[in-house]
PDB file of N, CA and C in Angstrom:
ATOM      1  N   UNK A   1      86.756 101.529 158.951  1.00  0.00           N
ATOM      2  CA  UNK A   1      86.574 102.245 157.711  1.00  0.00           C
ATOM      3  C   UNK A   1      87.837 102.163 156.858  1.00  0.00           C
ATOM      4  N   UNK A   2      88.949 102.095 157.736  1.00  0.00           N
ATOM      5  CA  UNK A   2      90.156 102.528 156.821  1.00  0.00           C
ATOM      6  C   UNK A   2      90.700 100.772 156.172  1.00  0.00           C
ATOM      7  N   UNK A   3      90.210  99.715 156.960  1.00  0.00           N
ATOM      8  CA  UNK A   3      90.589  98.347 156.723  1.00  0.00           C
ATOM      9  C   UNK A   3      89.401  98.220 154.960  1.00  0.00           C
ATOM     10  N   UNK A   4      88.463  98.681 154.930  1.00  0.00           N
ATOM     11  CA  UNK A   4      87.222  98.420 153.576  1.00  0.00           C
ATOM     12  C   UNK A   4      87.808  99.472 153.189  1.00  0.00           C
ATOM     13  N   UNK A   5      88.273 100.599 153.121  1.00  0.00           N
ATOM     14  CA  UNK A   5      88.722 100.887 151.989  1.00  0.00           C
ATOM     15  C   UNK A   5      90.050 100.147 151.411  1.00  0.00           C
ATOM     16  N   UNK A   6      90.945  99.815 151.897  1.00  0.00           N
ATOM     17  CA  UNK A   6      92.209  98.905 151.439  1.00  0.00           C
ATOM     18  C   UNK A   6      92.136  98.131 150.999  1.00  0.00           C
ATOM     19  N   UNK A   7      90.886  97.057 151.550  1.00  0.00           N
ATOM     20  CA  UNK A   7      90.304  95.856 150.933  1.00  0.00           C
ATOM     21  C   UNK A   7      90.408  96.505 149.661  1.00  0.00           C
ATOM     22  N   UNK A   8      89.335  97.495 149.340  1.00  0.00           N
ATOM     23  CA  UNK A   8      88.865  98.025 148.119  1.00  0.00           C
ATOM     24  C   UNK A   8      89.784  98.417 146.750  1.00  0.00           C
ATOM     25  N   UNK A   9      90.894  98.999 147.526  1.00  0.00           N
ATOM     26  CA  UNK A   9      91.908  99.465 146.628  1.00  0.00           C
ATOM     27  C   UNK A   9      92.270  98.231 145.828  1.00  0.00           C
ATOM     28  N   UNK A  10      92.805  97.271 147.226  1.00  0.00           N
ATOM     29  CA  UNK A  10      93.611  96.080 146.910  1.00  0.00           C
ATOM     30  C   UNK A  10      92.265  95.060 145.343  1.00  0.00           C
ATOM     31  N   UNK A  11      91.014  95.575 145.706  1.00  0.00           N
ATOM     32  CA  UNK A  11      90.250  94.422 145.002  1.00  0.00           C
ATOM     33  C   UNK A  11      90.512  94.983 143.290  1.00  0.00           C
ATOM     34  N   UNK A  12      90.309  96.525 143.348  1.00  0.00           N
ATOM     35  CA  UNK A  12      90.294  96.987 142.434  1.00  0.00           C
ATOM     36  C   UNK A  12      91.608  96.768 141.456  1.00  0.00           C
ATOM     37  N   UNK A  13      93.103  96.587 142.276  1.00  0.00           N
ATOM     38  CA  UNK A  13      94.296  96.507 141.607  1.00  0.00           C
ATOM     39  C   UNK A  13      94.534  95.081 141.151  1.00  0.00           C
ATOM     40  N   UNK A  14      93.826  94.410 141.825  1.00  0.00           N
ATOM     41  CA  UNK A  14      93.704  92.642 141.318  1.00  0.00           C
ATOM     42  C   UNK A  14      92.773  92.955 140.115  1.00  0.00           C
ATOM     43  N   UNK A  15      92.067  93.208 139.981  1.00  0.00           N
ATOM     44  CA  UNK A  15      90.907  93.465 138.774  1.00  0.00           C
ATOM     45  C   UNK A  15      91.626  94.083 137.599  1.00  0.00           C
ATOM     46  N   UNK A  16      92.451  95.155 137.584  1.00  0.00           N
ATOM     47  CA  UNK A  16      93.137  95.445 136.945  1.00  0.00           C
ATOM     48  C   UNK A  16      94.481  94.922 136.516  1.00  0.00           C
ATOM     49  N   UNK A  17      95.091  94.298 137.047  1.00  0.00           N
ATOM     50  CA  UNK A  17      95.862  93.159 136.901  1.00  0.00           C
ATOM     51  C   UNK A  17      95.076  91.986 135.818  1.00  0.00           C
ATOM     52  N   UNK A  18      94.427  91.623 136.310  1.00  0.00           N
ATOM     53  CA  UNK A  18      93.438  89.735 135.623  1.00  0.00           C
ATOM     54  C   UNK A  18      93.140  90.913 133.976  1.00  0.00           C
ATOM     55  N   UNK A  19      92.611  91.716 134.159  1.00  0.00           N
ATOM     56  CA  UNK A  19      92.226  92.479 132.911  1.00  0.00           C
ATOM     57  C   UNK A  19      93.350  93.121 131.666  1.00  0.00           C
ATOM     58  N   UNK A  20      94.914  93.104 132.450  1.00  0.00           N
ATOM     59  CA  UNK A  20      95.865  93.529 131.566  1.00  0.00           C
ATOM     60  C   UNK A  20      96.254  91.555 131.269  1.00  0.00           C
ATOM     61  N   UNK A  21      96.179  91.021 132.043  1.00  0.00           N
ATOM     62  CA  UNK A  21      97.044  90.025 131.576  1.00  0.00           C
ATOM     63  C   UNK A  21      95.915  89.370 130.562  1.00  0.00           C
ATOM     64  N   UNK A  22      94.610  89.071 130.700  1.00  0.00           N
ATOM     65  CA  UNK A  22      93.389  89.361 129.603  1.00  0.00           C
ATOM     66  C   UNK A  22      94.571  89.723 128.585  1.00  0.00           C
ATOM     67  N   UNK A  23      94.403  90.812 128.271  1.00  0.00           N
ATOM     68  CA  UNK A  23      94.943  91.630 126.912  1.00  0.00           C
ATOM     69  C   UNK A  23      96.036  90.743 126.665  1.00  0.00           C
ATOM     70  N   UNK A  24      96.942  90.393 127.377  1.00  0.00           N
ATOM     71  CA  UNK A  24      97.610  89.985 126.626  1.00  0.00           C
ATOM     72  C   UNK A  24      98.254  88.347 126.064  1.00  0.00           C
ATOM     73  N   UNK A  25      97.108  88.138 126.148  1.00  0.00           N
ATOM     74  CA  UNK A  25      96.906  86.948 126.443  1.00  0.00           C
ATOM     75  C   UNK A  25      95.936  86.852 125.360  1.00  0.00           C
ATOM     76  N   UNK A  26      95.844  87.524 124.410  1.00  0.00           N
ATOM     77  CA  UNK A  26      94.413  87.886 123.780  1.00  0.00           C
ATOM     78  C   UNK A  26      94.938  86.621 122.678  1.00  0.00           C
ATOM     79  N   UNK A  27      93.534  86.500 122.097  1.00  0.00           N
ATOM     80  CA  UNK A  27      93.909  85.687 120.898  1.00  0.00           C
ATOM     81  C   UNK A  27      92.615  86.051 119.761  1.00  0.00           C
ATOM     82  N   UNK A  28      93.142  87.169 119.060  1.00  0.00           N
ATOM     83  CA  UNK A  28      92.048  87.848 118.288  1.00  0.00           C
ATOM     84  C   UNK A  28      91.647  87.358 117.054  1.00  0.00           C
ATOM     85  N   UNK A  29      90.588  87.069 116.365  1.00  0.00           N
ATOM     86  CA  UNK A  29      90.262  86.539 115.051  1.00  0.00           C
ATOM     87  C   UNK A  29      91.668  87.562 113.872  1.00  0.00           C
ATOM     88  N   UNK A  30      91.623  86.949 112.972  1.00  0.00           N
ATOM     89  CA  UNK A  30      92.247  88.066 112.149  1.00  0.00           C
ATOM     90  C   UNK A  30      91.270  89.216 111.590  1.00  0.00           C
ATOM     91  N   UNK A  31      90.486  88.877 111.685  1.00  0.00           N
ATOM     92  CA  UNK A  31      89.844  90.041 111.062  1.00  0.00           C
ATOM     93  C   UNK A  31      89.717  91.474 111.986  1.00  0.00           C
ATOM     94  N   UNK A  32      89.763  90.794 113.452  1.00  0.00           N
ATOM     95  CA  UNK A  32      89.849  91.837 114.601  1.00  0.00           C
ATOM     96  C   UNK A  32      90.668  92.689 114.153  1.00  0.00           C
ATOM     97  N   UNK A  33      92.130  91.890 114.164  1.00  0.00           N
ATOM     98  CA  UNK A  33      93.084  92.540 113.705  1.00  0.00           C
ATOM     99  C   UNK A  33      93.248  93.507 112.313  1.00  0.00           C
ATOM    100  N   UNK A  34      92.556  93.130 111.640  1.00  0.00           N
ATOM    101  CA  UNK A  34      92.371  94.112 110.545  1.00  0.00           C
ATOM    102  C   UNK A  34      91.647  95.736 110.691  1.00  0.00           C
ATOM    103  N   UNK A  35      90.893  95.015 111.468  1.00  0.00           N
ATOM    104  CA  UNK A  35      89.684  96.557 111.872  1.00  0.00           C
ATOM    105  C   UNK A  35      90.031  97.470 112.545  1.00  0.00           C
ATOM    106  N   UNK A  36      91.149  97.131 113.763  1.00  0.00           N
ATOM    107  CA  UNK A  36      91.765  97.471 115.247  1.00  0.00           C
ATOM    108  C   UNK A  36      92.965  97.322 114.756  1.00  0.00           C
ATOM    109  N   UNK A  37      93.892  97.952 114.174  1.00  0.00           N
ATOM    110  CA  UNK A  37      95.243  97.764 113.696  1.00  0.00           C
ATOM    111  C   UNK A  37      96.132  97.824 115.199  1.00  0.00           C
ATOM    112  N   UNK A  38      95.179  99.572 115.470  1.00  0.00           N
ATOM    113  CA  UNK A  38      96.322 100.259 116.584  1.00  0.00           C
ATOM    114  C   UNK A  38      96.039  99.657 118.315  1.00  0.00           C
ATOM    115  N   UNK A  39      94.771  98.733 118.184  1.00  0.00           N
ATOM    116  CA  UNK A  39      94.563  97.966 119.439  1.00  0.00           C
ATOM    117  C   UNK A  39      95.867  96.617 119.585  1.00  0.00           C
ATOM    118  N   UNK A  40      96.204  96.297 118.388  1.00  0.00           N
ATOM    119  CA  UNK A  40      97.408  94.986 118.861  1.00  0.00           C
ATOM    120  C   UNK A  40      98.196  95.548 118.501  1.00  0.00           C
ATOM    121  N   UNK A  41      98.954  96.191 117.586  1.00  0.00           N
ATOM    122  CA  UNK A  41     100.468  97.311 117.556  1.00  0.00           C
ATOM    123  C   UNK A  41     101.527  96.767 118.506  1.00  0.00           C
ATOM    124  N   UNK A  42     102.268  96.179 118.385  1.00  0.00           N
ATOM    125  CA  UNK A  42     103.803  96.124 118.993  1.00  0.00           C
ATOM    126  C   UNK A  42     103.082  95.231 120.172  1.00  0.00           C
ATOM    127  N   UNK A  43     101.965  94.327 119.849  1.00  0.00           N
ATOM    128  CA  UNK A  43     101.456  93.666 121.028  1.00  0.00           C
ATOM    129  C   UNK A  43     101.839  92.330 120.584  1.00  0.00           C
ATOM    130  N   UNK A  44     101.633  91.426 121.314  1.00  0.00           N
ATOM    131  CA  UNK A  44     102.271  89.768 121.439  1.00  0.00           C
ATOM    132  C   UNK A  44     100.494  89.305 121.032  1.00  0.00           C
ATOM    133  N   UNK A  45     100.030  88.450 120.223  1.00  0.00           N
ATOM    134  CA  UNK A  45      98.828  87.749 119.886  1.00  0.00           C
ATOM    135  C   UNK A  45      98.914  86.453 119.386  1.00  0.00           C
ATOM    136  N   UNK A  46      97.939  85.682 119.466  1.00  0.00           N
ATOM    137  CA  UNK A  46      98.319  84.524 118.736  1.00  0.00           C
ATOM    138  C   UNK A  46      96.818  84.094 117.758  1.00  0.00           C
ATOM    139  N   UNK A  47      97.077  83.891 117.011  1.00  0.00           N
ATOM    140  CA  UNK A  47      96.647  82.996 115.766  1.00  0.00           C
ATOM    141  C   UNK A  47      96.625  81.901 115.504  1.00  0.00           C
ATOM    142  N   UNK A  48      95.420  81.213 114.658  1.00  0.00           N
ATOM    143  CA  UNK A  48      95.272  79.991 114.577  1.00  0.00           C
ATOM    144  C   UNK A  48      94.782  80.222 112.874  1.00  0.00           C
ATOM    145  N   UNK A  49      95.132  78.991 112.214  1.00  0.00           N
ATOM    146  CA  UNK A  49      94.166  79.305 110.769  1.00  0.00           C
ATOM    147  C   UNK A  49      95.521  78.171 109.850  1.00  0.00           C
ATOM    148  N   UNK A  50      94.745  78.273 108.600  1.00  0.00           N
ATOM    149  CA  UNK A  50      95.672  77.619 107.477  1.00  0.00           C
ATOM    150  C   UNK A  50      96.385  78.413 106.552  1.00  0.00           C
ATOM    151  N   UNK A  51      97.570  77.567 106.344  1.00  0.00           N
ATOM    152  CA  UNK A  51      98.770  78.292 105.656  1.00  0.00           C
ATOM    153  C   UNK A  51      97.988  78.529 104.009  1.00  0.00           C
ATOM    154  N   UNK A  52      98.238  79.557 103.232  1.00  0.00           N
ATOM    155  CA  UNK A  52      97.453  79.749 102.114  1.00  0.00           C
ATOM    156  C   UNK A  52      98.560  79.899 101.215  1.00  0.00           C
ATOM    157  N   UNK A  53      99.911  80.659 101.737  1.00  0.00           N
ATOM    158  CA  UNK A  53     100.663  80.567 100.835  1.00  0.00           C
ATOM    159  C   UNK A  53     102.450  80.630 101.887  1.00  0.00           C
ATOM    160  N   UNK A  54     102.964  80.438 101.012  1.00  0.00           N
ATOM    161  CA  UNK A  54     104.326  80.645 101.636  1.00  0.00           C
ATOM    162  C   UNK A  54     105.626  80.846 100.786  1.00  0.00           C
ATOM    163  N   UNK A  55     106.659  82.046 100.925  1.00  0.00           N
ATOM    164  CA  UNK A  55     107.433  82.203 100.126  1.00  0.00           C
ATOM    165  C   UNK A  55     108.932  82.990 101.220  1.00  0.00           C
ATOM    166  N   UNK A  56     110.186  82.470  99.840  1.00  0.00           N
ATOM    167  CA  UNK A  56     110.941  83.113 100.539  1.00  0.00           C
ATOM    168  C   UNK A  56     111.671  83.503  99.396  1.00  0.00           C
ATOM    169  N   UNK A  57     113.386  84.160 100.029  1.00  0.00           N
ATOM    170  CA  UNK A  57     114.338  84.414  98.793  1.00  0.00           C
ATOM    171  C   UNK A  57     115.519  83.772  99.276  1.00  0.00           C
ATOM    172  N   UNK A  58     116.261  83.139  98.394  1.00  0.00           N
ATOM    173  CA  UNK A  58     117.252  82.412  98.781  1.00  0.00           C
ATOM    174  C   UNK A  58     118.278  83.540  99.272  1.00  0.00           C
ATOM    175  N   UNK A  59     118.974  83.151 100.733  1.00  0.00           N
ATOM    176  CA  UNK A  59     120.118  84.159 100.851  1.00  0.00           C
ATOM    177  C   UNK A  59     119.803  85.204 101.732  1.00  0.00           C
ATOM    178  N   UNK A  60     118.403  85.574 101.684  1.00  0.00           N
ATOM    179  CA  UNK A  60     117.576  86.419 102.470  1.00  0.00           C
ATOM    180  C   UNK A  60     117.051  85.555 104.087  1.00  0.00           C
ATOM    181  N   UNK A  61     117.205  86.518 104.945  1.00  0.00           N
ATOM    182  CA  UNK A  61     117.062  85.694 106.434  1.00  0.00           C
ATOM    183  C   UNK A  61     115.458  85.452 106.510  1.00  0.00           C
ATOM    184  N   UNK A  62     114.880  86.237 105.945  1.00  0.00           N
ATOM    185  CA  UNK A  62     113.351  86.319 105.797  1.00  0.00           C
ATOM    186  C   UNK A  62     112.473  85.719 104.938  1.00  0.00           C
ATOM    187  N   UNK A  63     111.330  85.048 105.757  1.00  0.00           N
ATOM    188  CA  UNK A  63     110.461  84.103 104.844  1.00  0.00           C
ATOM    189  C   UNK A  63     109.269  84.507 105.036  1.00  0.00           C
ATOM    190  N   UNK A  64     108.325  84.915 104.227  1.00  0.00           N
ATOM    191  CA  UNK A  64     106.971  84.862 104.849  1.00  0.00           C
ATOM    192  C   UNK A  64     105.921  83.980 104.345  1.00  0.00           C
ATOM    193  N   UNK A  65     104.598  83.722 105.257  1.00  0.00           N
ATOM    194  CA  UNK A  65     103.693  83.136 104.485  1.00  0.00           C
ATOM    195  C   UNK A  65     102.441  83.650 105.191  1.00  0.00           C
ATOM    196  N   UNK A  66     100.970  83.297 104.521  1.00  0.00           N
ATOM    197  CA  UNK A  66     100.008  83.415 104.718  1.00  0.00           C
ATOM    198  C   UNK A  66      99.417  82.659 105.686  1.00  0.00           C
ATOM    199  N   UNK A  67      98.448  83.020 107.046  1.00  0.00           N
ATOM    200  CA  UNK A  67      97.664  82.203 107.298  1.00  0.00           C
ATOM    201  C   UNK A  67      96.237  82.835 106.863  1.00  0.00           C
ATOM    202  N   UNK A  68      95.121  82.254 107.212  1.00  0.00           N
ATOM    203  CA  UNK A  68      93.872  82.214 107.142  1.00  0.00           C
ATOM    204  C   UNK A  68      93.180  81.808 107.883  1.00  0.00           C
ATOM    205  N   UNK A  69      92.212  82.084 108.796  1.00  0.00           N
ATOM    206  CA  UNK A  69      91.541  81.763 109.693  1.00  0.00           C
ATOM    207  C   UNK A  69      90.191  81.457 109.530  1.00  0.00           C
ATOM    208  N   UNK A  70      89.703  81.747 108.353  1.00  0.00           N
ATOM    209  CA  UNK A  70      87.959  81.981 107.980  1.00  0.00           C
ATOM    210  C   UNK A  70      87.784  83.443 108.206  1.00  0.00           C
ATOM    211  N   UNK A  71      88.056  84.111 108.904  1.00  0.00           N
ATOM    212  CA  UNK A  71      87.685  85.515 108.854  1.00  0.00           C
ATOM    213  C   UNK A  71      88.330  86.562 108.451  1.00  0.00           C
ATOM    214  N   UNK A  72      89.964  86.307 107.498  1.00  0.00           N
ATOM    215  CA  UNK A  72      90.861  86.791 107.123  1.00  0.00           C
ATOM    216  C   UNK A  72      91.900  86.468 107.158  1.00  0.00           C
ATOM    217  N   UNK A  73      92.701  87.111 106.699  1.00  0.00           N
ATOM    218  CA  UNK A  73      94.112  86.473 105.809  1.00  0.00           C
ATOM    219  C   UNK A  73      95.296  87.489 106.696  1.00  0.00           C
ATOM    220  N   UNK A  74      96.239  87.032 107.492  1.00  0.00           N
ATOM    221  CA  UNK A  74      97.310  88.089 107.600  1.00  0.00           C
ATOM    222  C   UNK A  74      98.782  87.328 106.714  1.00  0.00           C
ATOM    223  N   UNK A  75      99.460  88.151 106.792  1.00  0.00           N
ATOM    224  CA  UNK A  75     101.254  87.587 106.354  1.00  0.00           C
ATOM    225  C   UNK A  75     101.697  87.483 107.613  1.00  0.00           C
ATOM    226  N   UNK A  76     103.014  86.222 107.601  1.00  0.00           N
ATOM    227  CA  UNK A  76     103.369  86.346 108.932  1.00  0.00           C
ATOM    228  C   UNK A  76     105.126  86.538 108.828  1.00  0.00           C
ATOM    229  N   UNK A  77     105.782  87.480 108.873  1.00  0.00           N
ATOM    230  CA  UNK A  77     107.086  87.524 108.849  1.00  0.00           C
ATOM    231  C   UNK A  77     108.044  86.599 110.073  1.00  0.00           C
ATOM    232  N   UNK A  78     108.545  85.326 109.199  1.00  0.00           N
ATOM    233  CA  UNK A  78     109.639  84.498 110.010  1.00  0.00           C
ATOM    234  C   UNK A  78     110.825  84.730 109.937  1.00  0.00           C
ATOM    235  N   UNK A  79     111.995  84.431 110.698  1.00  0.00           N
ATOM    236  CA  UNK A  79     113.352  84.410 110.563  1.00  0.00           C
ATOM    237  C   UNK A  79     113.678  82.482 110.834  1.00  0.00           C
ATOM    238  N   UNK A  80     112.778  81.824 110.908  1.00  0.00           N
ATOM    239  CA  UNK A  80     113.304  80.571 111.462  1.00  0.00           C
ATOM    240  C   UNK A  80     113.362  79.842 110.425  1.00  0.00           C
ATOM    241  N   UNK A  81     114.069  78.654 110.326  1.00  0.00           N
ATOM    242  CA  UNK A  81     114.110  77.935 109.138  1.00  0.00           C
ATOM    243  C   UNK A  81     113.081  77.078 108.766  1.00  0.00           C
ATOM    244  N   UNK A  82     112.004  76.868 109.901  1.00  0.00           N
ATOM    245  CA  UNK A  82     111.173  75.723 109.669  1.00  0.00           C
ATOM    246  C   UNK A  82     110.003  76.743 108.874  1.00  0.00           C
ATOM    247  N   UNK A  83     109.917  76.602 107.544  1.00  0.00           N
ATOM    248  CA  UNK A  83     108.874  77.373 106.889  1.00  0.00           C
ATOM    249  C   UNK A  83     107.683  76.175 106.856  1.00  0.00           C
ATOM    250  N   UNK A  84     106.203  77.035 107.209  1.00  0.00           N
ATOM    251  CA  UNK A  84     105.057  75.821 107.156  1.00  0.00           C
ATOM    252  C   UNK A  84     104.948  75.852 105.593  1.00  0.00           C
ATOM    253  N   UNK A  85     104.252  74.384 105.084  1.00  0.00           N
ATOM    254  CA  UNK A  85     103.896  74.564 103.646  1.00  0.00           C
ATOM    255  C   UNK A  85     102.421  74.822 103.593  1.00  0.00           C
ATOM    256  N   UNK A  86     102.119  75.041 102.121  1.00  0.00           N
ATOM    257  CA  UNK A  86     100.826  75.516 102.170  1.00  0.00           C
ATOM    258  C   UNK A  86      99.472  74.261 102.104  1.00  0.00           C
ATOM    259  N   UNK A  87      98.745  74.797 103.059  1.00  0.00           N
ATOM    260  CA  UNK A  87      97.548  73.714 103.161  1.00  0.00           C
ATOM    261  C   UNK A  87      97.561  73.166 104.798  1.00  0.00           C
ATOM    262  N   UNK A  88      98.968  73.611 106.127  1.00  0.00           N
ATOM    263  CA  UNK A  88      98.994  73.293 106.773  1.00  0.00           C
ATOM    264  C   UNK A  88      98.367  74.473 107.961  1.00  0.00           C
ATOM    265  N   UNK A  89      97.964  73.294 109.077  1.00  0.00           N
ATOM    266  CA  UNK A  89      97.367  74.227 109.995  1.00  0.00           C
ATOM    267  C   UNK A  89      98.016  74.826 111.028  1.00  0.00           C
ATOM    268  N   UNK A  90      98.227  75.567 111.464  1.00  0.00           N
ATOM    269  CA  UNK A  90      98.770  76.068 112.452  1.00  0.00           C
ATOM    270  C   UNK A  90      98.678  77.100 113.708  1.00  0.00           C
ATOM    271  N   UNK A  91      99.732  77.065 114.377  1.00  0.00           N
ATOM    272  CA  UNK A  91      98.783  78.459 115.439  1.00  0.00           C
ATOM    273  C   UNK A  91     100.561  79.613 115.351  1.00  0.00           C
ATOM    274  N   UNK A  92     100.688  80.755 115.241  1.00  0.00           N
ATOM    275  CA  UNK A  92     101.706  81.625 115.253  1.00  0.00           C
ATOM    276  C   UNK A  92     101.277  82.581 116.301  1.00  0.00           C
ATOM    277  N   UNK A  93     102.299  82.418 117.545  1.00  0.00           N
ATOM    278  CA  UNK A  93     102.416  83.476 118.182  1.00  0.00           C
ATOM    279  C   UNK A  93     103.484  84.656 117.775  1.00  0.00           C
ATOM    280  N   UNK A  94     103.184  85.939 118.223  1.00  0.00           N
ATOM    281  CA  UNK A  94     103.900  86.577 117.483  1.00  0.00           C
ATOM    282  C   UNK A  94     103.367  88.515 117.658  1.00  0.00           C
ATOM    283  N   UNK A  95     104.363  89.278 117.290  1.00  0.00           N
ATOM    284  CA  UNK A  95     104.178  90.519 117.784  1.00  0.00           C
ATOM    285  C   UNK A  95     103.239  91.434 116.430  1.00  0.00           C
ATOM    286  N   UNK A  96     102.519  92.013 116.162  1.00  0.00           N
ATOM    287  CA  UNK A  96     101.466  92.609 115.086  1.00  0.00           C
ATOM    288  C   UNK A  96     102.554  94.092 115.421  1.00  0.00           C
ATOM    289  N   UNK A  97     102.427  94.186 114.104  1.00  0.00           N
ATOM    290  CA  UNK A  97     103.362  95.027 113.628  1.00  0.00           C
ATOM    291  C   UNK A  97     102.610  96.102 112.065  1.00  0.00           C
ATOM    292  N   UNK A  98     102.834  96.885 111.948  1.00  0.00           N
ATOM    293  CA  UNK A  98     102.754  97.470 110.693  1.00  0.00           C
ATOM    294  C   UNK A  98     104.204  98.575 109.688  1.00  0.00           C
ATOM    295  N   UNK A  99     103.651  98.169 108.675  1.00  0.00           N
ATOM    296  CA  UNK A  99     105.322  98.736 108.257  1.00  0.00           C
ATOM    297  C   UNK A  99     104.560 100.268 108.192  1.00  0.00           C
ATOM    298  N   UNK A 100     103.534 100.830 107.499  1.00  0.00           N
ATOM    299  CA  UNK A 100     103.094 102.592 107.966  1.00  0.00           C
ATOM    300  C   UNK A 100     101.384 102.837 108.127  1.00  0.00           C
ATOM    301  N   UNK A 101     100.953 103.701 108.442  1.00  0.00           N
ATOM    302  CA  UNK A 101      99.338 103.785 108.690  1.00  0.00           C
ATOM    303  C   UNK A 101      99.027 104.918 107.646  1.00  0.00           C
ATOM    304  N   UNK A 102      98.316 104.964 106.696  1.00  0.00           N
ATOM    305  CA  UNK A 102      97.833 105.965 106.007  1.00  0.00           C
ATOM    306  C   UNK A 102      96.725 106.247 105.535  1.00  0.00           C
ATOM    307  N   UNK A 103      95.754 107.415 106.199  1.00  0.00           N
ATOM    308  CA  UNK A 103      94.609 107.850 106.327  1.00  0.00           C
ATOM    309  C   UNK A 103      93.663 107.393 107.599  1.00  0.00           C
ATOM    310  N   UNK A 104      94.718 106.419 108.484  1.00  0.00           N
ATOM    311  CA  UNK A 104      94.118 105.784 109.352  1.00  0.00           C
ATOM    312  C   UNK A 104      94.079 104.396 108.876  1.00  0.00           C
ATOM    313  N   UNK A 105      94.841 103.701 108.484  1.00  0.00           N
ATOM    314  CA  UNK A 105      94.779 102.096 107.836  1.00  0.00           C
ATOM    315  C   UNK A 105      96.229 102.279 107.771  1.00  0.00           C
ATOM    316  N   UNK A 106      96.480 100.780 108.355  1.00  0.00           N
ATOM    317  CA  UNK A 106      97.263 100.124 108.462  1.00  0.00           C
ATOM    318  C   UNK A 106      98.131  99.580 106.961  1.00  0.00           C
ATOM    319  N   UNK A 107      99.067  99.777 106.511  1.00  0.00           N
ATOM    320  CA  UNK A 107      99.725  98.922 105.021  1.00  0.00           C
ATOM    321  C   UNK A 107     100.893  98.401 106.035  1.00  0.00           C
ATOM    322  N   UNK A 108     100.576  97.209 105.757  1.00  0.00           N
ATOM    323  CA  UNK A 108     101.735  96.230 105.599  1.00  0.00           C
ATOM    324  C   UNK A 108     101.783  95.296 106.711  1.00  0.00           C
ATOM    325  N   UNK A 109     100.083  95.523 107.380  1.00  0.00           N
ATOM    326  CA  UNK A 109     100.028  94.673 108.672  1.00  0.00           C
ATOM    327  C   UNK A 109     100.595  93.461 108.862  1.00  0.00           C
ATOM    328  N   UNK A 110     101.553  92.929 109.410  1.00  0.00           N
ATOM    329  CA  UNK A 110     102.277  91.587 109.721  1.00  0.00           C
ATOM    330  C   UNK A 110     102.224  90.828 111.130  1.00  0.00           C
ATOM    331  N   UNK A 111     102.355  89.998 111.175  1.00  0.00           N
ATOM    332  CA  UNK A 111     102.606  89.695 112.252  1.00  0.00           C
ATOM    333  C   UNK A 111     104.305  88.860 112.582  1.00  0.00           C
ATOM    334  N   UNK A 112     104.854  89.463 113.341  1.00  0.00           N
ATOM    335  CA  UNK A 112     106.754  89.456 113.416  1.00  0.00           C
ATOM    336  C   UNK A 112     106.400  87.641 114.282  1.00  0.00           C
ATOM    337  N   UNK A 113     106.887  86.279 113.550  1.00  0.00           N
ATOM    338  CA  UNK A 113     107.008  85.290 114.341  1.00  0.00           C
ATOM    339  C   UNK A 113     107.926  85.342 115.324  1.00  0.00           C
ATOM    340  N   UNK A 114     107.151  84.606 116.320  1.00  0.00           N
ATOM    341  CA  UNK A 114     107.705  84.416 117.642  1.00  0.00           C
ATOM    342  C   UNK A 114     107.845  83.267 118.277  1.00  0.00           C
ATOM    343  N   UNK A 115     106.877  82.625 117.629  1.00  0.00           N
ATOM    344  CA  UNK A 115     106.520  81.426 118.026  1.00  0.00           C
ATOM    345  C   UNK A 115     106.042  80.746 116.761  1.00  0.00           C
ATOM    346  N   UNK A 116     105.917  79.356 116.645  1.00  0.00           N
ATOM    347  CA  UNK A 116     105.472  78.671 115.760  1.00  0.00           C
ATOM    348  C   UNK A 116     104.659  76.842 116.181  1.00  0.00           C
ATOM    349  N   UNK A 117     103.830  76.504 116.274  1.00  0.00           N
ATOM    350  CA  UNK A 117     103.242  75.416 116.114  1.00  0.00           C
ATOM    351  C   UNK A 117     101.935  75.038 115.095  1.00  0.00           C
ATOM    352  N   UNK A 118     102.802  74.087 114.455  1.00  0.00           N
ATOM    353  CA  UNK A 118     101.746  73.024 113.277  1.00  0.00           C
ATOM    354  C   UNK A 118     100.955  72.049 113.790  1.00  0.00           C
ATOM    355  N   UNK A 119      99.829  71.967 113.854  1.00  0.00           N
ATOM    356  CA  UNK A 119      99.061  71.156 114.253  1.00  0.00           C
ATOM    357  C   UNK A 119      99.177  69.803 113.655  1.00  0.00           C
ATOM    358  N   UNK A 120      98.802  68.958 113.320  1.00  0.00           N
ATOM    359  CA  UNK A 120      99.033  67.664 112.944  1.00  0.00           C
ATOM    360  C   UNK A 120      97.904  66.682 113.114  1.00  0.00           C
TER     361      UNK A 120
END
């Protein structure tokens, strides 16, 4: 009796394990992300979609640009020098972030780069 329950514990903590690393491992449409602000929050996600726009300020460490996925549009805040141009495809890993939430919505949803690959 006492060996099936341990099994049991042990099956259940593997299950829960495969199911957190799931999460984070997630790779959510953007629009997910729009709906579910506080489900990716300070979480690691990755993205796929086309660059729509891209801008920076000279002097400033910070660049951002647009992707697009078909199901929505996020900004993606970079510090790296390789800025994508617009019309290119890409995938951005990276931490979802918001600058404040008000009324329950998210302003200023971003996603902080972490990663960067252009498809080709």
């Amino acid at each position: 009796m006492k060996s099936a329950a341990s099994r049991f514990l042990a099956l259940a903590a593997l299950a829960l394990m495969v199911q957190g690393c799931a999460l984070s491992l997630r790779n959510p449409d953007i629009a997910d992300l729009q709906r579910h602000p506080g489900r990716y929050t300070d979480r690691t996600v990755s993205v796929s979609g086309v660059v729509t726009s891209s801008w920076g300020v000279p002097l400033v460490p910070f660049r951002f640009y647009k992707v697009d996925d078909g199901t929505g549009e996020v900004t993606v805040l970079s510090q790296s020098s390789r800025m994508p141009a617009k019309g290119e495809r890409v995938r951005v890993k990276g931490k979802v972030q918001d600058v404040a939430v008000l009324g329950g919505r998210a302003v200023g949803l971003h996603i902080r780069e972490e990663g960067l690959h252009v498809k080709r």
